[in-house]
N, C-alpha and C. Protein backbone atom coordinates (compact mmCIF):
# COMPACT_ATOMS: atom_id res chain seq x y z
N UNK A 1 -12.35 -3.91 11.63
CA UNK A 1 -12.48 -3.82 10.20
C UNK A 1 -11.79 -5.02 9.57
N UNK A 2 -12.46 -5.71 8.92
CA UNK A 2 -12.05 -6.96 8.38
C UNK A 2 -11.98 -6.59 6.62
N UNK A 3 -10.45 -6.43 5.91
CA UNK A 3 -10.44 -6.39 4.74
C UNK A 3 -10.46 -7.27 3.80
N UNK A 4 -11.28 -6.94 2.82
CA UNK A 4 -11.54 -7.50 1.58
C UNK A 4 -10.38 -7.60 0.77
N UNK A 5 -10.11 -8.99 0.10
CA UNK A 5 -8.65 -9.29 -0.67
C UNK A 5 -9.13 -9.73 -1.99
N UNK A 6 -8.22 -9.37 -3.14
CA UNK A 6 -8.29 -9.98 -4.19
C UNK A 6 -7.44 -9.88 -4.88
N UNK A 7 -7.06 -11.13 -5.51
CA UNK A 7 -6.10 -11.40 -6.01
C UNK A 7 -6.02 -11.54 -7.70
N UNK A 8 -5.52 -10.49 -8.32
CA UNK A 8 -5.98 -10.58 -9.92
C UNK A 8 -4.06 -11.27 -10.28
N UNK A 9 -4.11 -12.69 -11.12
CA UNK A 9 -2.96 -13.05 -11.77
C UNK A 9 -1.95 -13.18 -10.69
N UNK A 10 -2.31 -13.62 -9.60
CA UNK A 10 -1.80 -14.47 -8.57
C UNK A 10 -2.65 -15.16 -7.94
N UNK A 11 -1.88 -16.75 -7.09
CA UNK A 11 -2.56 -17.38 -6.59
C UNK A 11 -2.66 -16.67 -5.10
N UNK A 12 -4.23 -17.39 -4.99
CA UNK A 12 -4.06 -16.49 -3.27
C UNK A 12 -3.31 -17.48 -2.40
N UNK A 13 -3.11 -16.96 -1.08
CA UNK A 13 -1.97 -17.31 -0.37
C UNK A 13 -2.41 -16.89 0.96
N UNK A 14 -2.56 -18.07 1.96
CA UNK A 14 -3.07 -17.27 3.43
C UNK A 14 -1.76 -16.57 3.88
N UNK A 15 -0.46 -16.57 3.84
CA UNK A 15 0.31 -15.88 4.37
C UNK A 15 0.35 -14.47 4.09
N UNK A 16 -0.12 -14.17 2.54
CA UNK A 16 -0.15 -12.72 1.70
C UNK A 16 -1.24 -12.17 2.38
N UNK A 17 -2.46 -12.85 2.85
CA UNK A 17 -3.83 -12.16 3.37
C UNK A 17 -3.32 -12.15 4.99
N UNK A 18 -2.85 -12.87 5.74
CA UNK A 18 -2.18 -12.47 6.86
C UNK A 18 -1.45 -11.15 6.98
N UNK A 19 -1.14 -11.01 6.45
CA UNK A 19 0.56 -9.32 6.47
C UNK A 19 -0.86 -8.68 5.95
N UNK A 20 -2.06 -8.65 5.09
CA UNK A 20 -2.75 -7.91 4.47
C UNK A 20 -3.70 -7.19 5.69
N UNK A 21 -4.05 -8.19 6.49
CA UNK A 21 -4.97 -8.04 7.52
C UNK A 21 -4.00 -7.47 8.67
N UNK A 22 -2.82 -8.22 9.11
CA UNK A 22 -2.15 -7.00 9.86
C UNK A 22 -1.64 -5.51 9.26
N UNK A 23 -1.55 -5.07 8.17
CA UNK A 23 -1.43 -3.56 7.90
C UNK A 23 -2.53 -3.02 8.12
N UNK A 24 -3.63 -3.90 7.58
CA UNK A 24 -5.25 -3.24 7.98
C UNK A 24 -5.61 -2.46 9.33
N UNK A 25 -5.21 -3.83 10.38
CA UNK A 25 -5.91 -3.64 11.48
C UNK A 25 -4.50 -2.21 12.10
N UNK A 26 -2.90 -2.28 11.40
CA UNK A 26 -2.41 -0.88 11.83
C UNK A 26 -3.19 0.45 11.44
N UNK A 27 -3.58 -0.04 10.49
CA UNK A 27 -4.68 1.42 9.89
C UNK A 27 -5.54 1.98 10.29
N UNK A 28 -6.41 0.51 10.98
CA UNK A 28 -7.53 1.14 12.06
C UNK A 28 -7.18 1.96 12.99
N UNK A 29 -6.31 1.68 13.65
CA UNK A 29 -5.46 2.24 14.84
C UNK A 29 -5.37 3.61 14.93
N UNK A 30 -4.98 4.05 13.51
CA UNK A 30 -4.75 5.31 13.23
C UNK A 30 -6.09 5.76 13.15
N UNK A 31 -7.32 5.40 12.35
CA UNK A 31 -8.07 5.66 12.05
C UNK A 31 -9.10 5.05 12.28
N UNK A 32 -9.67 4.92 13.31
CA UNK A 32 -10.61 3.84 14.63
C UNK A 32 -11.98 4.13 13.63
N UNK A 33 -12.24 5.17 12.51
CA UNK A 33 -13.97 5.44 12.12
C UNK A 33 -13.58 4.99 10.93
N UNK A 34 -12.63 4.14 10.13
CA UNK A 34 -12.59 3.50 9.04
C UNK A 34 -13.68 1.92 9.37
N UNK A 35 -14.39 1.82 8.06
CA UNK A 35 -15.50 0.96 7.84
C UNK A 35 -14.86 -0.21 6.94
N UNK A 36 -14.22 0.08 6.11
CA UNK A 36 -13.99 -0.64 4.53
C UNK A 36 -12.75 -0.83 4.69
N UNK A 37 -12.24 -1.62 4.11
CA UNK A 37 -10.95 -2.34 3.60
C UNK A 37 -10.81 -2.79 2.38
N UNK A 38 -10.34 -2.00 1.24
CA UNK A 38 -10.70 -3.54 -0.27
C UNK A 38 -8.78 -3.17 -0.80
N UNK A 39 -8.49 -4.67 -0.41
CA UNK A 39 -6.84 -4.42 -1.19
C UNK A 39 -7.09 -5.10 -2.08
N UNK A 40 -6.34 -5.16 -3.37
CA UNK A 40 -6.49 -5.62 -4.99
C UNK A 40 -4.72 -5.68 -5.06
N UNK A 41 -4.53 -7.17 -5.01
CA UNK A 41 -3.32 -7.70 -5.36
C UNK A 41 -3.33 -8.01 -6.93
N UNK A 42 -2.34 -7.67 -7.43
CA UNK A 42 -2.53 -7.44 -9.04
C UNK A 42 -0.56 -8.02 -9.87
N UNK A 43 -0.65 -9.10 -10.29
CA UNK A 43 0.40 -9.11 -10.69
C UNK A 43 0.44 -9.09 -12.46
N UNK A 44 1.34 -8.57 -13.22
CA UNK A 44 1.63 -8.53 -14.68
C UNK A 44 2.94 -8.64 -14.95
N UNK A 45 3.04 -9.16 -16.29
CA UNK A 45 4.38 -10.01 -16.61
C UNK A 45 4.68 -8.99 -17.95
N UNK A 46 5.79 -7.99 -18.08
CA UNK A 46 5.94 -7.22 -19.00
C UNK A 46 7.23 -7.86 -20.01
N UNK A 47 7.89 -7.15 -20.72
CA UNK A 47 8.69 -7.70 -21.84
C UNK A 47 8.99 -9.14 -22.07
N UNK A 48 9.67 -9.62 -23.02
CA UNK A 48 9.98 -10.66 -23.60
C UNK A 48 10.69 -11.63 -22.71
N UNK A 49 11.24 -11.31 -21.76
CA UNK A 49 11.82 -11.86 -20.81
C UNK A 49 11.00 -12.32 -19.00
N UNK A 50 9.61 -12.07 -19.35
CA UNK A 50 8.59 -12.30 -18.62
C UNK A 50 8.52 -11.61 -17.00
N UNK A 51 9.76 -10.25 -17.26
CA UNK A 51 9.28 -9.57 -15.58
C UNK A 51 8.16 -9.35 -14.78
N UNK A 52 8.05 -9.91 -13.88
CA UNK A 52 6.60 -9.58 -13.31
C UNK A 52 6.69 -8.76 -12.50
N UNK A 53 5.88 -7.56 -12.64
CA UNK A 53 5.86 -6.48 -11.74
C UNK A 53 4.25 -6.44 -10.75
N UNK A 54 3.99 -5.95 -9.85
CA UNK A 54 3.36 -6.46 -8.76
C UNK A 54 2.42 -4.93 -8.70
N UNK A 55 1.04 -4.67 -8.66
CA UNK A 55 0.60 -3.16 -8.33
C UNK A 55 -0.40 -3.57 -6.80
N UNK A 56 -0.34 -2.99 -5.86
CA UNK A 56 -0.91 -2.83 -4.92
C UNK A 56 -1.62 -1.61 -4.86
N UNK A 57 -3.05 -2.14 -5.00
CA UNK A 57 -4.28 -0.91 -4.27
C UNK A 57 -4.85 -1.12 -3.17
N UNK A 58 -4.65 -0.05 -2.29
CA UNK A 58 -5.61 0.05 -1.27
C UNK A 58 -6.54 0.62 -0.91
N UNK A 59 -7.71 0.22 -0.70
CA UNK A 59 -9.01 1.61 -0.96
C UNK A 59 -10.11 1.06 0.50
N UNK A 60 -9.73 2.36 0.99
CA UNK A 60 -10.80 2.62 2.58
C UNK A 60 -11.65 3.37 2.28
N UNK A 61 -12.80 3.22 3.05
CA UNK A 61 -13.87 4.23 2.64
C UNK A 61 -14.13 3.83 4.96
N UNK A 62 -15.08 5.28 5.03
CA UNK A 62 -15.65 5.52 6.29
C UNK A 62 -15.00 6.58 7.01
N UNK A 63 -15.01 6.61 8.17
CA UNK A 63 -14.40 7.97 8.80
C UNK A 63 -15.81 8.59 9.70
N UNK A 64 -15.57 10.55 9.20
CA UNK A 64 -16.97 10.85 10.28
C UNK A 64 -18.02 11.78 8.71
N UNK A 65 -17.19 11.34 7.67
CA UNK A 65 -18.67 11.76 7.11
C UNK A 65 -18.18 10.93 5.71
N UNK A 66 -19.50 10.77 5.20
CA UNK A 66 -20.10 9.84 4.09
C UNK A 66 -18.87 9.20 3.00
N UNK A 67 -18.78 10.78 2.73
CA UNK A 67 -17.55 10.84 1.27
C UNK A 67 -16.04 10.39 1.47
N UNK A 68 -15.88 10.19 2.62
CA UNK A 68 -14.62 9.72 3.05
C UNK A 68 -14.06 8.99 2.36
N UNK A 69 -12.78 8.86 1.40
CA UNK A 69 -12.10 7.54 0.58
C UNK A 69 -10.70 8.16 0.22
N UNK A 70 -10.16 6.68 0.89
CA UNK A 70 -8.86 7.03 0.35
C UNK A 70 -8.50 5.75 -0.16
N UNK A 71 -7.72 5.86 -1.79
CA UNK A 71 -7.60 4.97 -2.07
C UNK A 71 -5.72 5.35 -2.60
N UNK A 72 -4.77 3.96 -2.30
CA UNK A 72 -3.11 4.36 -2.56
C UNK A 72 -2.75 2.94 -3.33
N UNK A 73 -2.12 3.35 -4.51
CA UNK A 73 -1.60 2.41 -4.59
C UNK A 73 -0.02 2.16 -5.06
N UNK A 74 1.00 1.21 -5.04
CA UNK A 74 2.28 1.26 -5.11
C UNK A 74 2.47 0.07 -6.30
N UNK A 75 3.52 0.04 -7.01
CA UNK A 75 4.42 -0.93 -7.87
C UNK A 75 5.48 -1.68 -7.85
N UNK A 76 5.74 -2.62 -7.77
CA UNK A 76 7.29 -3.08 -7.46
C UNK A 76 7.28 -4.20 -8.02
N UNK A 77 8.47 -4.91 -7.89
CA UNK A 77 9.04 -5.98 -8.27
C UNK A 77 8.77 -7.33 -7.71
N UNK A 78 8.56 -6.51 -6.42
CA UNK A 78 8.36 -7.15 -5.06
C UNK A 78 7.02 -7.40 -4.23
N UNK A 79 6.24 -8.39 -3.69
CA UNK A 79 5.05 -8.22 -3.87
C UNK A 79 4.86 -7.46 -2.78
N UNK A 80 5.93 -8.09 -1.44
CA UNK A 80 5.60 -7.52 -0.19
C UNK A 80 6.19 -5.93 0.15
N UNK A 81 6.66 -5.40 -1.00
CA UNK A 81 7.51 -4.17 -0.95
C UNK A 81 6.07 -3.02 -1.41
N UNK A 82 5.36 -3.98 -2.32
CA UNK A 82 4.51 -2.86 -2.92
C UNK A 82 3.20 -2.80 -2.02
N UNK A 83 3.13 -3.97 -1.14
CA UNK A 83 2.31 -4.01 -0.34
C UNK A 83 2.66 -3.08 0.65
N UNK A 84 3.72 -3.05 1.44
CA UNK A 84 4.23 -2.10 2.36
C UNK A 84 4.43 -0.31 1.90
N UNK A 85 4.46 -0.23 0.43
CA UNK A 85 4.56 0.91 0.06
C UNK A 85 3.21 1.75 0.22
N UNK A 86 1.94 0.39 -0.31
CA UNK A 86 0.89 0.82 -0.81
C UNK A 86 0.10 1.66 0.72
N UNK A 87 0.52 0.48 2.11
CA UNK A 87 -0.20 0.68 3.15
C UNK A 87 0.39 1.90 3.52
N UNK A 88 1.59 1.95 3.48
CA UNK A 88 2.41 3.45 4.14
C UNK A 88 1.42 4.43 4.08
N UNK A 89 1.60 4.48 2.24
CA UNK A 89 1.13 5.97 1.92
C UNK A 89 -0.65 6.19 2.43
N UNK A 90 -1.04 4.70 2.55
CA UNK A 90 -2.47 5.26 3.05
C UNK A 90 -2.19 5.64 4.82
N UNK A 91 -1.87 5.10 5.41
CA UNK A 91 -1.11 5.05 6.72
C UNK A 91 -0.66 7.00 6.98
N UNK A 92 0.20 7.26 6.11
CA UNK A 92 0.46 8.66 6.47
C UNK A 92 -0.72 9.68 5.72
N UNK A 93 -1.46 9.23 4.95
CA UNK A 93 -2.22 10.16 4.55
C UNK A 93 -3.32 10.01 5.61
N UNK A 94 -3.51 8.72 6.34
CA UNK A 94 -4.89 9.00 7.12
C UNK A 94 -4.21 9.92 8.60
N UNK A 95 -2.99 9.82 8.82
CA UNK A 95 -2.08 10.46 9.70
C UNK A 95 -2.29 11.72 9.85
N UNK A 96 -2.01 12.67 8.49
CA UNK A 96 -1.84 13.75 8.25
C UNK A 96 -3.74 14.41 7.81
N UNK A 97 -4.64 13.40 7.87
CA UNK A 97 -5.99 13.56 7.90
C UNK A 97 -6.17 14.02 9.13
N UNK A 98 -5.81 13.22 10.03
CA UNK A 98 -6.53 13.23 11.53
C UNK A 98 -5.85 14.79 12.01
N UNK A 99 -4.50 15.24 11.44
CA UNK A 99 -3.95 16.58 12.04
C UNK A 99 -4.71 17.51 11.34
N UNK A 100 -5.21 17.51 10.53
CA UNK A 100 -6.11 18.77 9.34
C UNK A 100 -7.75 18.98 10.23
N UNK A 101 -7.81 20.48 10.48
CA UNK A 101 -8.94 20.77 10.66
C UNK A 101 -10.25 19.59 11.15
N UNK A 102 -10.35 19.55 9.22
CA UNK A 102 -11.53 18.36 9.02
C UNK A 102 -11.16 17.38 9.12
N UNK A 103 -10.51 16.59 9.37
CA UNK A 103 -9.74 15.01 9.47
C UNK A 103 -10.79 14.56 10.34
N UNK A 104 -10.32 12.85 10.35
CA UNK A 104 -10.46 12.12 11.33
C UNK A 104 -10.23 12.73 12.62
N UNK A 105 -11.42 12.22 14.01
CA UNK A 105 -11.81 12.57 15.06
C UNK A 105 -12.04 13.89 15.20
N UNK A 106 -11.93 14.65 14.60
CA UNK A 106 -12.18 16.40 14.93
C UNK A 106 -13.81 16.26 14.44
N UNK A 107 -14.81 16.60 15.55
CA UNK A 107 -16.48 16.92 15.15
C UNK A 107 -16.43 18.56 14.86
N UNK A 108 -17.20 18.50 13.46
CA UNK A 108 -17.80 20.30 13.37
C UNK A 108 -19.13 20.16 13.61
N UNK A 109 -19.24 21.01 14.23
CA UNK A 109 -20.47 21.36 14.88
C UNK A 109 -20.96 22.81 14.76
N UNK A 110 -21.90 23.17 14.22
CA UNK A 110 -22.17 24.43 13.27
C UNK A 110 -21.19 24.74 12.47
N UNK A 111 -20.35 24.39 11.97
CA UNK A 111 -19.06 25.25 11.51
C UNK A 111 -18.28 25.69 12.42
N UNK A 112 -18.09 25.21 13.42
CA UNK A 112 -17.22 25.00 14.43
C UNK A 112 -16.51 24.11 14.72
N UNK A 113 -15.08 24.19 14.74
CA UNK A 113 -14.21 22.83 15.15
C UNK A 113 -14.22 22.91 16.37
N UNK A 114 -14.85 21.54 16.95
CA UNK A 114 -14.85 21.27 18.02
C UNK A 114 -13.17 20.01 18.71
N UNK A 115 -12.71 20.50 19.21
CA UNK A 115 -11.65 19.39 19.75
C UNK A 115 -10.63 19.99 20.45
């Protein structure tokens, strides 16, 4: 799975799409029937004193049926903090997917969990 990057109000940066593509390819790992990758690097500059705060989205789509999407995203100060926040939470949610019934790798078959 090769993810899609974009960068809104930052310059892009092959080192930022490097760390982007290695959280990716940890994700696959977890989740080998993920198709999609789209991260949205997003920086904004709030009060008078020009803080820039950083939002990281991450949005997967694929799995073993159609509707599959998970999309997480985090805030910080920090670009690589919100990046690491953002992947976590998709990271443990596809985690705690694969242990649920219907999750990742479990086939139903008539209405049967098969695994």
């Amino acid at each position: 799975m090769m993810p899609q990057v974009t960068f809104r109000g930052i310059s892009p940066s092959p080192t930022i799409v490097d760390v982007v593509w290695k959280r990716a390819r940890k994700l696959s790992e977890v989740a080998p029937q993920l198709q999609g990758c789209h991260v949205v690097l997003e920086a904004s500059s709030h009060g008078s004193q020009r803080r820039v705060s950083y939002r990281v989205v991450v949005h997967l789509t694929g799995g073993t049926t159609a509707e599959t999407r998970t999309t997480r995203q985090a805030e910080s100060d920090n670009l690589y903090v919100a990046m690491r926040e953002a992947f976590d939470a998709a990271r443990r949610q596809l985690a705690a997917r694969g242990r649920s019934p219907r999750g990742f790798g479990v086939p139903v078959v008539g209405g049967l969990h098969q695994g």
